[in-house]
C-alpha atoms as a PDB file:
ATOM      1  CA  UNK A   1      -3.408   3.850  19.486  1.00  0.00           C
ATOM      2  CA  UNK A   2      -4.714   0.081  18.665  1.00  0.00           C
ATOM      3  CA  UNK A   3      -6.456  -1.091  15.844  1.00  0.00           C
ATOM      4  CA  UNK A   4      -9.344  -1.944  17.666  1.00  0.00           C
ATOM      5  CA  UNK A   5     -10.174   1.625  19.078  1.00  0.00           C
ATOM      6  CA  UNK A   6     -10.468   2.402  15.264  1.00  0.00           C
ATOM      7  CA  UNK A   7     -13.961   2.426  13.831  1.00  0.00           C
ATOM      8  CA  UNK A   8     -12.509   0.839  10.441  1.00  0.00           C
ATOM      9  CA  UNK A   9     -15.504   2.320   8.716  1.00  0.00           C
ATOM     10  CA  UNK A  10     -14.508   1.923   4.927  1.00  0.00           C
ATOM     11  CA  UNK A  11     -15.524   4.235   1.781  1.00  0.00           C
ATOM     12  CA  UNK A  12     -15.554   3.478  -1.547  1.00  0.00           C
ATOM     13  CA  UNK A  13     -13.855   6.422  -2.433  1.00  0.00           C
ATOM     14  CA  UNK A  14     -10.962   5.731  -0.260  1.00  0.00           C
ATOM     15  CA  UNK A  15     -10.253   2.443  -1.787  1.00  0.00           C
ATOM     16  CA  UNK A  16      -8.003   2.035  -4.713  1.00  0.00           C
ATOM     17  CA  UNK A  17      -7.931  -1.638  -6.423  1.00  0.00           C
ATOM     18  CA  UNK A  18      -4.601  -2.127  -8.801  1.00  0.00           C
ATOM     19  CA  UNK A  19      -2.879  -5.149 -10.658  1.00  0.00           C
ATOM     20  CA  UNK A  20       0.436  -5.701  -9.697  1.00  0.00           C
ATOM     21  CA  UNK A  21       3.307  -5.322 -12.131  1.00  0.00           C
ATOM     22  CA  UNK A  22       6.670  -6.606 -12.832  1.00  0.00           C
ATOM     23  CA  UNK A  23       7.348  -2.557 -13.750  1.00  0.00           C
ATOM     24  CA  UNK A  24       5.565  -1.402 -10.770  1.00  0.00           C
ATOM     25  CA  UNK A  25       2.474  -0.105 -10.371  1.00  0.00           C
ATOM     26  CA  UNK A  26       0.707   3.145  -7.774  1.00  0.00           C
ATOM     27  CA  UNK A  27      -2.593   2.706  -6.281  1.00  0.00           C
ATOM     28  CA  UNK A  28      -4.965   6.064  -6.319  1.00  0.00           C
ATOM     29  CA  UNK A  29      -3.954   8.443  -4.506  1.00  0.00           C
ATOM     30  CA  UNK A  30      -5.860   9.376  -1.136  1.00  0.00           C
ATOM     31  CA  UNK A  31      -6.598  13.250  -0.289  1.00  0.00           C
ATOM     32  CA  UNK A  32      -6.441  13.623   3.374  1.00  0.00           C
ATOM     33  CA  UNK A  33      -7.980  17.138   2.947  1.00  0.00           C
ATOM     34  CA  UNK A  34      -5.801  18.384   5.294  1.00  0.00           C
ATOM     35  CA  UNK A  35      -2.022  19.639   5.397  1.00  0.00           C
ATOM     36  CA  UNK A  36      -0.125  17.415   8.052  1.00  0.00           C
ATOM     37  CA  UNK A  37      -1.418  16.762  11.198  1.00  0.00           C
ATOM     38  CA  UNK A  38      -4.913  16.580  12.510  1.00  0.00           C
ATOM     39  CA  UNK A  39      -7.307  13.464  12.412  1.00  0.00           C
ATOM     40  CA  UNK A  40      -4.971  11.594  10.234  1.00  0.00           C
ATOM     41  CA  UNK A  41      -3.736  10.269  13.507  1.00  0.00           C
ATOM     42  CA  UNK A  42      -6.301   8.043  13.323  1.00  0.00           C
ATOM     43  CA  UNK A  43      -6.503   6.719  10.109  1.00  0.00           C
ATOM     44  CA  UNK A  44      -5.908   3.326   9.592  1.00  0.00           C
ATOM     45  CA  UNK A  45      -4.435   2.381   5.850  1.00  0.00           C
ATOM     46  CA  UNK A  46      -5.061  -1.405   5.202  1.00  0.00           C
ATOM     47  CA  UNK A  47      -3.541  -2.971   1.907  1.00  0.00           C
ATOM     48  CA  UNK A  48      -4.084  -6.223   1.270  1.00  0.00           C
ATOM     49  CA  UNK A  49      -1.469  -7.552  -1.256  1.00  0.00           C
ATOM     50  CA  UNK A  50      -2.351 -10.340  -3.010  1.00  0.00           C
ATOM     51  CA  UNK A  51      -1.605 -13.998  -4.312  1.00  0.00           C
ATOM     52  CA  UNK A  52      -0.061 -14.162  -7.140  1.00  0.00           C
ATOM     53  CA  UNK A  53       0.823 -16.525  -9.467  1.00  0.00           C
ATOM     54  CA  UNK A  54       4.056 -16.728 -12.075  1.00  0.00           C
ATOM     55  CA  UNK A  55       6.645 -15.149  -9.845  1.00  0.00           C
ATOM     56  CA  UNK A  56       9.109 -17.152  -9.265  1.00  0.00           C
ATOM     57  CA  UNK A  57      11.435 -17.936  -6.184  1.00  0.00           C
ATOM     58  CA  UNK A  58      13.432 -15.027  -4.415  1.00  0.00           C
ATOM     59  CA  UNK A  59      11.467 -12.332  -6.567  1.00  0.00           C
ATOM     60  CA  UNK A  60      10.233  -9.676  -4.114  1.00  0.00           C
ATOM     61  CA  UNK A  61       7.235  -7.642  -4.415  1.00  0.00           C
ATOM     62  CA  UNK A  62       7.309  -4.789  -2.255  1.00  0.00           C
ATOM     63  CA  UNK A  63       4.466  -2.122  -0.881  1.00  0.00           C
ATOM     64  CA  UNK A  64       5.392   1.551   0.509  1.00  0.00           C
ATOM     65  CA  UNK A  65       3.507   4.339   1.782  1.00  0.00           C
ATOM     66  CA  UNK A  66       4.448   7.739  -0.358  1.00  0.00           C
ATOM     67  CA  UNK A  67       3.014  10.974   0.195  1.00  0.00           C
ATOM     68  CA  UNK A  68       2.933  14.358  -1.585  1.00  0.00           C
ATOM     69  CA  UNK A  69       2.100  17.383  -1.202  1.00  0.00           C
ATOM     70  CA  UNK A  70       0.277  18.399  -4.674  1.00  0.00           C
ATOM     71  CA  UNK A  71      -0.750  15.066  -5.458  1.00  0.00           C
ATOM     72  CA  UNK A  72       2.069  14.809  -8.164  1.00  0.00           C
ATOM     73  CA  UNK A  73       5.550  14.464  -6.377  1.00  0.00           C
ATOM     74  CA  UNK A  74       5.947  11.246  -4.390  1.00  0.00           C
ATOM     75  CA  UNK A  75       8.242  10.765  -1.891  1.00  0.00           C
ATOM     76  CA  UNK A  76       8.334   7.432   1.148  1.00  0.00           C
ATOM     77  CA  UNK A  77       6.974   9.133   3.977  1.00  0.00           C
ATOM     78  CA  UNK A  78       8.687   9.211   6.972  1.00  0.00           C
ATOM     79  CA  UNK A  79       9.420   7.258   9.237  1.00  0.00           C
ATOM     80  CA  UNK A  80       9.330   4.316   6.493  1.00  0.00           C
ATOM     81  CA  UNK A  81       6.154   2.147   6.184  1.00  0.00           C
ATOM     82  CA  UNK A  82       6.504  -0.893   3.445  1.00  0.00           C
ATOM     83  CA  UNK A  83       6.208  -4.478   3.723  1.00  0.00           C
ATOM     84  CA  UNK A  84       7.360  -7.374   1.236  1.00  0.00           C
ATOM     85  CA  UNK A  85       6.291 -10.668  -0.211  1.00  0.00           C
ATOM     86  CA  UNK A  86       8.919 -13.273  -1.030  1.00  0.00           C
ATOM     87  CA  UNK A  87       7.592 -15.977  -3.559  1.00  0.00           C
ATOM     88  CA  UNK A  88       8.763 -19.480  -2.538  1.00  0.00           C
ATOM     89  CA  UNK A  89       8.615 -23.220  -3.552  1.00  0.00           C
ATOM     90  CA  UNK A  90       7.120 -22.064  -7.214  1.00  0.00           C
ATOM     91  CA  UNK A  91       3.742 -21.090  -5.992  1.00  0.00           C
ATOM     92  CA  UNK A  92       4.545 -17.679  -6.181  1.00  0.00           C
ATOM     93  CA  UNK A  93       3.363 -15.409  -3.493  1.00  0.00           C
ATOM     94  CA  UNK A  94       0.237 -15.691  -1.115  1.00  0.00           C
ATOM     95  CA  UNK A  95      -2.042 -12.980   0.239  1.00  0.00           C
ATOM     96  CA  UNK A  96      -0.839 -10.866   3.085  1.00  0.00           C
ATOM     97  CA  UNK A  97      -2.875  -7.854   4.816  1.00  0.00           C
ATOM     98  CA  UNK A  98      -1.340  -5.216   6.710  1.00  0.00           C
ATOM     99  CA  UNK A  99      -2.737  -2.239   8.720  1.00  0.00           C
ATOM    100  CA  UNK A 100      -0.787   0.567   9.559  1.00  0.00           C
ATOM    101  CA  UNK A 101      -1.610   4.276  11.244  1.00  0.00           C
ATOM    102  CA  UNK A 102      -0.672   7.101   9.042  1.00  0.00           C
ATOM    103  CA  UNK A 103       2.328   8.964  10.471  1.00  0.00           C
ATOM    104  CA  UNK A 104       0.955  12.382  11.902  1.00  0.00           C
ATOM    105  CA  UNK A 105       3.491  14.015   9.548  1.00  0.00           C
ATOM    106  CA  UNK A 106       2.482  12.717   6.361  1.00  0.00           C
ATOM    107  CA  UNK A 107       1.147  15.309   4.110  1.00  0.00           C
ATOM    108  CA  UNK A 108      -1.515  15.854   2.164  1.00  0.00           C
ATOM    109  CA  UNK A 109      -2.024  12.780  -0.593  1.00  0.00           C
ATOM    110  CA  UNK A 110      -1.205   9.508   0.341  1.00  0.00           C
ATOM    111  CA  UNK A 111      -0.609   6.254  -1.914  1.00  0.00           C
ATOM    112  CA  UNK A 112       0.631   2.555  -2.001  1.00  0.00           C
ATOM    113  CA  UNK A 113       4.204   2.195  -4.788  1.00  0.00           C
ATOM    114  CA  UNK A 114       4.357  -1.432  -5.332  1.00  0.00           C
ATOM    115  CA  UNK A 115       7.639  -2.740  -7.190  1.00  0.00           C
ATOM    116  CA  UNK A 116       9.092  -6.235  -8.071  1.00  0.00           C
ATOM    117  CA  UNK A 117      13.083  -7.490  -8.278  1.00  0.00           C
ATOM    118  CA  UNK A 118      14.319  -9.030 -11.698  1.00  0.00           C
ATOM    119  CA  UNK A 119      11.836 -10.113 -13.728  1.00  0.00           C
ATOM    120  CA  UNK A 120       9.108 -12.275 -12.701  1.00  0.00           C
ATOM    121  CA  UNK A 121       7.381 -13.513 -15.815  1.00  0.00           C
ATOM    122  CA  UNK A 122       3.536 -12.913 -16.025  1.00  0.00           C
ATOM    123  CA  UNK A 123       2.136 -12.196 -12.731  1.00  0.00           C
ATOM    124  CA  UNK A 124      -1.648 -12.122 -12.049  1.00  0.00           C
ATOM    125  CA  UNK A 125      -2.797 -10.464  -9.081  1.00  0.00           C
ATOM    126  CA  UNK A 126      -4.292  -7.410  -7.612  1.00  0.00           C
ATOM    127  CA  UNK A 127      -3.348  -4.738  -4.661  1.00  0.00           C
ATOM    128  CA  UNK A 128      -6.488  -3.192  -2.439  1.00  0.00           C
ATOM    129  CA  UNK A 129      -5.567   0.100  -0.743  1.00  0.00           C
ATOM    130  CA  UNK A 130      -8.197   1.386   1.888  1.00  0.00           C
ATOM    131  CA  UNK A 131      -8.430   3.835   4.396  1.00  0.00           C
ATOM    132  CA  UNK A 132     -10.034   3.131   7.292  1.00  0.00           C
ATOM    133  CA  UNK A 133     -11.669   6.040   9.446  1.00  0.00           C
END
């Protein structure tokens, strides 16, 4: 199903706003309020990673969808949903937003793992997780 037969009606307490971290960093975690299955068909997650500054060339930041099933033990869901930002040319990375339709088997908490490759130096920047119903 398209984007655009979404609603993308946002709520504040489905969005999760997190600085981004050369040890990695988890945004909230999202409680479907359901098992697997159901309306999460057409959910729309939207992250929107961000610019940041004093990551130098080649690093890679890198965003995945994890799920769990008691809102403690994380696991990728599957199939796997992640996308990456390569810094370049010194200006470190620039903002990138992705949407994406929760798999209909993805269980019951959902959240965004972002990590980093080698060390990066100080890096300024913030994730925004959202669900969109």
């Amino acid at each position: 199903m398209p984007f655009e037969f979404n609603r993308n009606q946002q709520d504040y307490n489905y969005t999760s706003t997190v600085a981004i971290a050369q040890a990695g960093a988890n945004t909230a975690s999202f409680d479907l309020e359901q098992a697997v299955g159901g309306d999460i068909e057409s959910v729309v997650f939207e992250l929107v990673a961000p610019t940041a500054a004093g990551i130098s060339d080649t690093k890679v930041v890198t965003y995945a969808l994890q799920d769990s099933a008691d809102g403690s033990s994380w696991a990728a869901v599957d199939p796997a949903i992640s996308t990456t930002q390569t810094a370049s040319g010194g200006a470190g990375i620039v903002t990138k937003t992705v949407r994406f339709r929760v798999p209909a088997n993805t269980r019951r908490y959902v959240r965004i793992a972002q990590t980093m490759t080698a060390t990066a130096g100080t890096v300024t920047g913030s994730m925004v997780a959202k669900l969109l119903f």
